[in-house]
C-alpha atoms as a PDB file:
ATOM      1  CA  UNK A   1     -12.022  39.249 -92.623  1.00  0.00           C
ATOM      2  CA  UNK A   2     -14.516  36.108 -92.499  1.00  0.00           C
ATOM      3  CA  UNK A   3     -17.851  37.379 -91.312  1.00  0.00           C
ATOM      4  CA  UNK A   4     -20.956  35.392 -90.151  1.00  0.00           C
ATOM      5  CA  UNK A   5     -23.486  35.713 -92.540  1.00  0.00           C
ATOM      6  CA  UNK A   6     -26.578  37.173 -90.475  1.00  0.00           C
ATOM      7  CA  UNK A   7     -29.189  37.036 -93.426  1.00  0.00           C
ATOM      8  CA  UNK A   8     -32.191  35.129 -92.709  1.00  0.00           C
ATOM      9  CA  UNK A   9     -31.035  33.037 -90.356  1.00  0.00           C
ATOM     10  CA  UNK A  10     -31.657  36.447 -87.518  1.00  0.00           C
ATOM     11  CA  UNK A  11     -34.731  37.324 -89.192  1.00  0.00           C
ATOM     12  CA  UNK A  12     -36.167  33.338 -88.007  1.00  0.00           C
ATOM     13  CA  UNK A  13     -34.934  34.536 -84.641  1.00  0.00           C
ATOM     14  CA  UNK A  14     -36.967  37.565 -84.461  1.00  0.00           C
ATOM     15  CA  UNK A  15     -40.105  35.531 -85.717  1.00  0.00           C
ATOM     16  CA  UNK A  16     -40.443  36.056 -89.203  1.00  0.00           C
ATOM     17  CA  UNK A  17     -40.159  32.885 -90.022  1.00  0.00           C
ATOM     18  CA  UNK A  18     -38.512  32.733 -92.851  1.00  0.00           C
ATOM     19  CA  UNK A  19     -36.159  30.263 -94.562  1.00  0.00           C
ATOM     20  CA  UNK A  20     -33.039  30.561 -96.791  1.00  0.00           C
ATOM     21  CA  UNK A  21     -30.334  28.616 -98.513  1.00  0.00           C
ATOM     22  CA  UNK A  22     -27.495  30.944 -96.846  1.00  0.00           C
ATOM     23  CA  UNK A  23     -28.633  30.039 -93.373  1.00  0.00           C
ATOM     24  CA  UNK A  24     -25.645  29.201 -91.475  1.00  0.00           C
ATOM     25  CA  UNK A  25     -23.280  30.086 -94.321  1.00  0.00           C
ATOM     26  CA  UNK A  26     -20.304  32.070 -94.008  1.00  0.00           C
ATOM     27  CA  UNK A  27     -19.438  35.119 -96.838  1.00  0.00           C
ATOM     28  CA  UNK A  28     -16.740  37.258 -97.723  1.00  0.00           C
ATOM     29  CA  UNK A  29     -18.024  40.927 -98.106  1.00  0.00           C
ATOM     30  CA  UNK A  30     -15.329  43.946 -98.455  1.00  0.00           C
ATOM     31  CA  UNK A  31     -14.938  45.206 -95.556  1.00  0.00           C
ATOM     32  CA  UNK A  32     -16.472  48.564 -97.549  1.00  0.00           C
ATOM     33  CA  UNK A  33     -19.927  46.654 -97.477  1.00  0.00           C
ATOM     34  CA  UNK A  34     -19.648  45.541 -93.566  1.00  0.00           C
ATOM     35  CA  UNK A  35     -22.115  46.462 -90.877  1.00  0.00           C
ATOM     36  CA  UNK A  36     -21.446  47.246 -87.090  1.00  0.00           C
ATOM     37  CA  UNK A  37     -24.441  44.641 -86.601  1.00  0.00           C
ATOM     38  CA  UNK A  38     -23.392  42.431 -89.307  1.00  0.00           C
ATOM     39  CA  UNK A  39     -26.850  41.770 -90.588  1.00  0.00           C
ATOM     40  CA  UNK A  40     -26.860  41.322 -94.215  1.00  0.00           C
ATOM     41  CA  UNK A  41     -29.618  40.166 -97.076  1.00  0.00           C
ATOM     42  CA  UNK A  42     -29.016  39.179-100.671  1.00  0.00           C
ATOM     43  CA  UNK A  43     -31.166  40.793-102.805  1.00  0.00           C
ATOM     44  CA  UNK A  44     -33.703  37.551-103.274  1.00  0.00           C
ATOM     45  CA  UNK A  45     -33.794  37.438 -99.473  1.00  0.00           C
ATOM     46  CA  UNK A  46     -34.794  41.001 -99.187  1.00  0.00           C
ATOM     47  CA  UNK A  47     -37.576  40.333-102.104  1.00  0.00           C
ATOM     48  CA  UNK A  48     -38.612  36.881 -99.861  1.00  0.00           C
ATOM     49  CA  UNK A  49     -38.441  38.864 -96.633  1.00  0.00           C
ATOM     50  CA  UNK A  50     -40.695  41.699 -98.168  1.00  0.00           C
ATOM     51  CA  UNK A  51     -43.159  39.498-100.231  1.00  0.00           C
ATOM     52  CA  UNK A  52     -43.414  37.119 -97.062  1.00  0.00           C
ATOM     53  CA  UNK A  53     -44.002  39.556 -93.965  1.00  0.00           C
ATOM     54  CA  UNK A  54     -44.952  42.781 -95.836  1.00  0.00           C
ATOM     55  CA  UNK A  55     -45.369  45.392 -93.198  1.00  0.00           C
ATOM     56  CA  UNK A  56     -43.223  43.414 -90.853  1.00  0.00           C
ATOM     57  CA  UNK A  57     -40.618  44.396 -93.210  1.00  0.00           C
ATOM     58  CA  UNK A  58     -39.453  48.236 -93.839  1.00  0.00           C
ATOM     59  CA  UNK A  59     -37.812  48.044 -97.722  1.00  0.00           C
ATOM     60  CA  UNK A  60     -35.702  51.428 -97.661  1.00  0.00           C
ATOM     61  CA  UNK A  61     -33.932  52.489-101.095  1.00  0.00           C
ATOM     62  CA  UNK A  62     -31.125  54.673 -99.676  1.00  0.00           C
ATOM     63  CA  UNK A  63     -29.512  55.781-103.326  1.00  0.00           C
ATOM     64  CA  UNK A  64     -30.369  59.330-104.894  1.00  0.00           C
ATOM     65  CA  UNK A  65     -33.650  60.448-106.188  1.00  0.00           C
ATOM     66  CA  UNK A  66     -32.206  60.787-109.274  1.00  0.00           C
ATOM     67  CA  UNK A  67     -30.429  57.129-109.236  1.00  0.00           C
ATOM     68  CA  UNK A  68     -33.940  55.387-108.687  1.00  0.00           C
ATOM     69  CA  UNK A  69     -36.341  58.214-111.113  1.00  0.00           C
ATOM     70  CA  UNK A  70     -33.624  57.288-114.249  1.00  0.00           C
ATOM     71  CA  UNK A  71     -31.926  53.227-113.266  1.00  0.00           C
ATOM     72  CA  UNK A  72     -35.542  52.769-111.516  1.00  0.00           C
ATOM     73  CA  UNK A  73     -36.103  50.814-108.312  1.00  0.00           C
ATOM     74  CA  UNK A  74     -37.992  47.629-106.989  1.00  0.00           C
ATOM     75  CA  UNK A  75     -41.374  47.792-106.962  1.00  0.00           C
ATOM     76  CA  UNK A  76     -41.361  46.188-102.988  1.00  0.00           C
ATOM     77  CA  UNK A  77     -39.175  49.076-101.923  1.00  0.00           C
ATOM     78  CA  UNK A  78     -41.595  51.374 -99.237  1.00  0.00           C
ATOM     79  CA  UNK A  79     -39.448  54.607 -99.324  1.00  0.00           C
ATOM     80  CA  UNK A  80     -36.553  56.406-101.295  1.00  0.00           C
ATOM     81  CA  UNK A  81     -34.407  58.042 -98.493  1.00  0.00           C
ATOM     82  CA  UNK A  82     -31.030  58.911 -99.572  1.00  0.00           C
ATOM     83  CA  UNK A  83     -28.301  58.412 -97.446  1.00  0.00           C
ATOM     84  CA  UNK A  84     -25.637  60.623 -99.531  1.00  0.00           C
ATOM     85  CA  UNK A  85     -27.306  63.489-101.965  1.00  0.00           C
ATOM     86  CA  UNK A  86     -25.223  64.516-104.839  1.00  0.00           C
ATOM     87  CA  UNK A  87     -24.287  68.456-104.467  1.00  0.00           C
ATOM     88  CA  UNK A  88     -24.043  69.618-108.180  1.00  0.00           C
ATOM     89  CA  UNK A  89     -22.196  73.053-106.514  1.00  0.00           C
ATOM     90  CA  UNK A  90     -18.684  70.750-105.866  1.00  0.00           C
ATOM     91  CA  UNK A  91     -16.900  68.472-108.522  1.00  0.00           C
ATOM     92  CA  UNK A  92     -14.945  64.720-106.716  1.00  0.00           C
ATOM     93  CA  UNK A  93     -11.641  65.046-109.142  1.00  0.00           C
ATOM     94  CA  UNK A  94     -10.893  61.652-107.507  1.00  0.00           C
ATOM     95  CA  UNK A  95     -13.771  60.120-109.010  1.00  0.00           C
ATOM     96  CA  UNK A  96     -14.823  62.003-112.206  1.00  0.00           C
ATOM     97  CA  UNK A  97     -18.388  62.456-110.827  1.00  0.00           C
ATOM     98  CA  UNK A  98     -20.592  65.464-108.505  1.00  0.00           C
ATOM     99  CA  UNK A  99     -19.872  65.641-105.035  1.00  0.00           C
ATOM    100  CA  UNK A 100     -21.641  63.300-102.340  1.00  0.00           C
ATOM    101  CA  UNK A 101     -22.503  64.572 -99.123  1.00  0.00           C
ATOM    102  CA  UNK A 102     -24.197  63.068 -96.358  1.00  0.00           C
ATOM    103  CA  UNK A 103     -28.408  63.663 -96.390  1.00  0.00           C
ATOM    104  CA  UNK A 104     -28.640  65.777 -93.167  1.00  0.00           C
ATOM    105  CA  UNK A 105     -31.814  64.240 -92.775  1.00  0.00           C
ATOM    106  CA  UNK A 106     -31.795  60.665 -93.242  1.00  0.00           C
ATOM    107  CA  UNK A 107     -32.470  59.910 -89.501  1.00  0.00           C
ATOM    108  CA  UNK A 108     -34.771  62.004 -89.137  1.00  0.00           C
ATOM    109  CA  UNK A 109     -36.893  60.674 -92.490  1.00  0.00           C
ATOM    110  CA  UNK A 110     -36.249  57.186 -91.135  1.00  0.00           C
ATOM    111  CA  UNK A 111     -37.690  58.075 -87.548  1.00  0.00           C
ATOM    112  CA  UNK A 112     -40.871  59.742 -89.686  1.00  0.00           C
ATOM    113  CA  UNK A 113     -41.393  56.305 -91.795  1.00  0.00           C
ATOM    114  CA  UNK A 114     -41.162  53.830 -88.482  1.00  0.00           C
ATOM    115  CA  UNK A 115     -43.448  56.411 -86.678  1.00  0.00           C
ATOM    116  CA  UNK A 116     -46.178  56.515 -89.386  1.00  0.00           C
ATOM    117  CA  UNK A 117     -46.409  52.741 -89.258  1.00  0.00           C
ATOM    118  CA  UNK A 118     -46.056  52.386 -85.291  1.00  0.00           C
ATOM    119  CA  UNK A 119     -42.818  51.045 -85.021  1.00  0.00           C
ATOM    120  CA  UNK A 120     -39.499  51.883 -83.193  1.00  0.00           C
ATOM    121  CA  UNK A 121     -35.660  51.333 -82.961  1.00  0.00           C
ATOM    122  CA  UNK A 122     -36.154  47.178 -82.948  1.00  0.00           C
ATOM    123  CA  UNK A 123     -38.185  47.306 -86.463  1.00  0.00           C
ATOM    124  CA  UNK A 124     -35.949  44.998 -89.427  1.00  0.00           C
ATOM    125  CA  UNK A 125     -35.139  47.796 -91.740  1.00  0.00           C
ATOM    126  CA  UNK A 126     -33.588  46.644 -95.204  1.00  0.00           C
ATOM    127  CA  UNK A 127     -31.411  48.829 -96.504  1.00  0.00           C
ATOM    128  CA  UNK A 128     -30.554  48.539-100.589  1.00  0.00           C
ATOM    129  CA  UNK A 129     -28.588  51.056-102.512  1.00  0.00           C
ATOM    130  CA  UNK A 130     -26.916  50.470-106.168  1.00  0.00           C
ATOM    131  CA  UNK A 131     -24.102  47.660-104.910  1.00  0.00           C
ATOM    132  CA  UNK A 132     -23.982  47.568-101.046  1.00  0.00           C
ATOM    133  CA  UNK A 133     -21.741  50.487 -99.980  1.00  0.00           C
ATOM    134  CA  UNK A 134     -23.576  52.968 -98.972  1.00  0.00           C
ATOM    135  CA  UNK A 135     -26.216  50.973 -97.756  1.00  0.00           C
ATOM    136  CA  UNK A 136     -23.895  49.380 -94.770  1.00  0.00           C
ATOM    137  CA  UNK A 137     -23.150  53.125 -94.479  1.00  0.00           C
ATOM    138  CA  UNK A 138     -26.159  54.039 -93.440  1.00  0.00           C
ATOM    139  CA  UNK A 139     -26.611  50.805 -91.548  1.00  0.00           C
ATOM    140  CA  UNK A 140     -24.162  51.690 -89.424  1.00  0.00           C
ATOM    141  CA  UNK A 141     -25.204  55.176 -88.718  1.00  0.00           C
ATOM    142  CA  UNK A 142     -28.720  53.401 -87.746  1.00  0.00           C
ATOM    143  CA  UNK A 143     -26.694  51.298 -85.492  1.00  0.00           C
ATOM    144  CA  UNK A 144     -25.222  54.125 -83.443  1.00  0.00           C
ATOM    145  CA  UNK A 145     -28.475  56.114 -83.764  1.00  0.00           C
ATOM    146  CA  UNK A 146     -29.590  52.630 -81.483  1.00  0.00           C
ATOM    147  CA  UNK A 147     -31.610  50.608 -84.211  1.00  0.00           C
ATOM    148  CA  UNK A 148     -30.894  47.159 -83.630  1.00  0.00           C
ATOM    149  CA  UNK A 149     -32.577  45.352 -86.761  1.00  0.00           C
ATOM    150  CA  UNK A 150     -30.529  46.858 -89.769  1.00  0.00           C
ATOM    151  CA  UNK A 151     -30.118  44.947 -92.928  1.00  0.00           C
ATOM    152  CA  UNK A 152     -27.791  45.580 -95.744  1.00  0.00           C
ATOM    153  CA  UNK A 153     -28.572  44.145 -99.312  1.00  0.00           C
ATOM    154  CA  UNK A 154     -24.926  43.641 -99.691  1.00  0.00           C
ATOM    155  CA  UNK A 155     -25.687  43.399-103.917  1.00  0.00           C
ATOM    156  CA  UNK A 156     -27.165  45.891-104.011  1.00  0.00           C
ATOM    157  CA  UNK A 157     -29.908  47.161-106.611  1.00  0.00           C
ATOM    158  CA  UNK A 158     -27.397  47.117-109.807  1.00  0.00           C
ATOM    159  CA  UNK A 159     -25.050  44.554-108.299  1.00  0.00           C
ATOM    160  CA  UNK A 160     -20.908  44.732-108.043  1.00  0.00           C
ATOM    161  CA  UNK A 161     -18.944  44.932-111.048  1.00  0.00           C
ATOM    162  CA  UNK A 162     -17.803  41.934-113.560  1.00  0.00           C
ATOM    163  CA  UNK A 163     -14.028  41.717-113.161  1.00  0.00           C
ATOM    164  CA  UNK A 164     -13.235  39.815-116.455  1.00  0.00           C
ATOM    165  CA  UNK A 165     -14.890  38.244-120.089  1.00  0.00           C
ATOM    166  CA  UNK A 166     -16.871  40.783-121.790  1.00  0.00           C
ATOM    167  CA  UNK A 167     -18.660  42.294-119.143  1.00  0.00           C
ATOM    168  CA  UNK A 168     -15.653  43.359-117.292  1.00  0.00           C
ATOM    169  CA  UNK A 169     -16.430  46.940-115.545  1.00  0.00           C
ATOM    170  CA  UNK A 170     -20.249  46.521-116.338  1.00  0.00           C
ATOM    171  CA  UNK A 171     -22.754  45.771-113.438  1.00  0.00           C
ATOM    172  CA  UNK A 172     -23.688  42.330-113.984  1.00  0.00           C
ATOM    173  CA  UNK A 173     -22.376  40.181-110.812  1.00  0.00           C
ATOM    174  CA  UNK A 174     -25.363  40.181-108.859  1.00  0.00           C
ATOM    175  CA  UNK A 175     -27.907  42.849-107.335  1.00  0.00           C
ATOM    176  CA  UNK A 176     -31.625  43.121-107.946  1.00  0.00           C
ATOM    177  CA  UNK A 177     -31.972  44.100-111.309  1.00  0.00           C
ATOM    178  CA  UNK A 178     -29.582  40.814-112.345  1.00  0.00           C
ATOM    179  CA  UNK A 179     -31.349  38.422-110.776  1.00  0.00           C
ATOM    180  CA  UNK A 180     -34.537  39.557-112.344  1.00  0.00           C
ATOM    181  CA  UNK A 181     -36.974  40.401-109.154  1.00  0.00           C
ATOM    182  CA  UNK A 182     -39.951  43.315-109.459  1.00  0.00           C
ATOM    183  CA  UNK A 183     -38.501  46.753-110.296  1.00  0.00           C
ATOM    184  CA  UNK A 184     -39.716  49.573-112.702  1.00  0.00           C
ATOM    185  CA  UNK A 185     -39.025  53.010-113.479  1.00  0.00           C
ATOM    186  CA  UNK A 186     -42.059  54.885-111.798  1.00  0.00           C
ATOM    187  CA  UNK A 187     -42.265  55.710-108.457  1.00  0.00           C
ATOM    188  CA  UNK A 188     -44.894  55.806-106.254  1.00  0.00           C
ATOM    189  CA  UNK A 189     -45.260  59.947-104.976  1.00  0.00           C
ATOM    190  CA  UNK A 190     -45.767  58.415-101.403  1.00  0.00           C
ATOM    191  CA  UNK A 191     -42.836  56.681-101.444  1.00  0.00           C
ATOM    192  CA  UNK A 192     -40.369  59.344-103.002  1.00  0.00           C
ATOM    193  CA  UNK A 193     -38.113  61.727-100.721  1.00  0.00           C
ATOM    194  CA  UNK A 194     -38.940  65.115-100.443  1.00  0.00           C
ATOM    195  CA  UNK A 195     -36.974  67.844 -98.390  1.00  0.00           C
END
């Protein structure tokens, strides 16, 4: 399904100002990484966006606590809410990995963050989690929670997967990490999820 490609080119429309060489492209994302509001960032625009407007930018990092304290996370990001928390009680067979369930309280930590800074349901929200899944995920539960400004990193933070040559399998496409922006392995305590 051909998608318009929403990056930056929405964020100039909401006054940001910004600029970007996908402006007015069109992408193909799997339909696994679409959003209900089709808003989308690569991972340089959401580093731009961030480094550019600062506050007028909320960088979430929706992957597990343990995902961003041991593959580390950007330095820009302003809070590590998970969207899906691994339950080490239930085994996926499918997969080969713990369980995922949905984080009971992800709206409600993302109401918390907007209020602390004064904003509401029309703040841009960036959204990054390791290669874009579950980050339109929780996009779209934003969306029907009424926030209207919800971007997905569709890269995500490790990027998608090579499909051939020697890196075939390995997480080298794209994504944060790949194309070398800010990230480390410590985490600010204000910025890390608690329960």
């Amino acid at each position: 399904m051909r998608i318009r490609f929403a990056s930056v080119t929405l964020l100039l429309a909401f006054g940001l100002g910004l600029s970007s060489a996908y402006a007015g492209d069109t992408l193909m994302l799997p339909e696994k990484k679409q959003t209900k509001l089709g808003l989308y960032m690569s991972a340089r625009d959401a580093f731009e966006a961030k480094q550019s407007k600062g506050d007028q930018v909320v960088f979430v990092d929706v992957r597990t606590p343990e995902e961003v304290e041991f593959v580390g996370a950007p330095t820009l990001v302003d809070a590590n809410i998970p969207y899906m928390k691994a339950d080490y009680s239930e085994w996926d067979d499918k997969k080969n990995v713990y369980a995922m369930n949905p984080n009971s309280r992800f709206l409600v930590a993302i109401e918390e963050l907007l209020q602390k800074r004064g904003l509401g349901k029309d703040a841009t929200v960036v959204l990054m989690c390791r290669s874009g899944d579950r980050s339109a995920n929780a996009a779209n539960l934003m969306a029907q929670a009424g926030y209207t400004h919800v971007y997905s990193i569709y890269e995500g933070f490790e990027g998608d997967m090579a499909k051939e040559g020697d890196n075939k399998g390995k997480r080298m496409v794209n994504g944060w990490k790949n194309a070398q922006l800010p990230w480390g392995y410590s985490m600010n305590k204000d910025k890390a999820y608690f329960e």
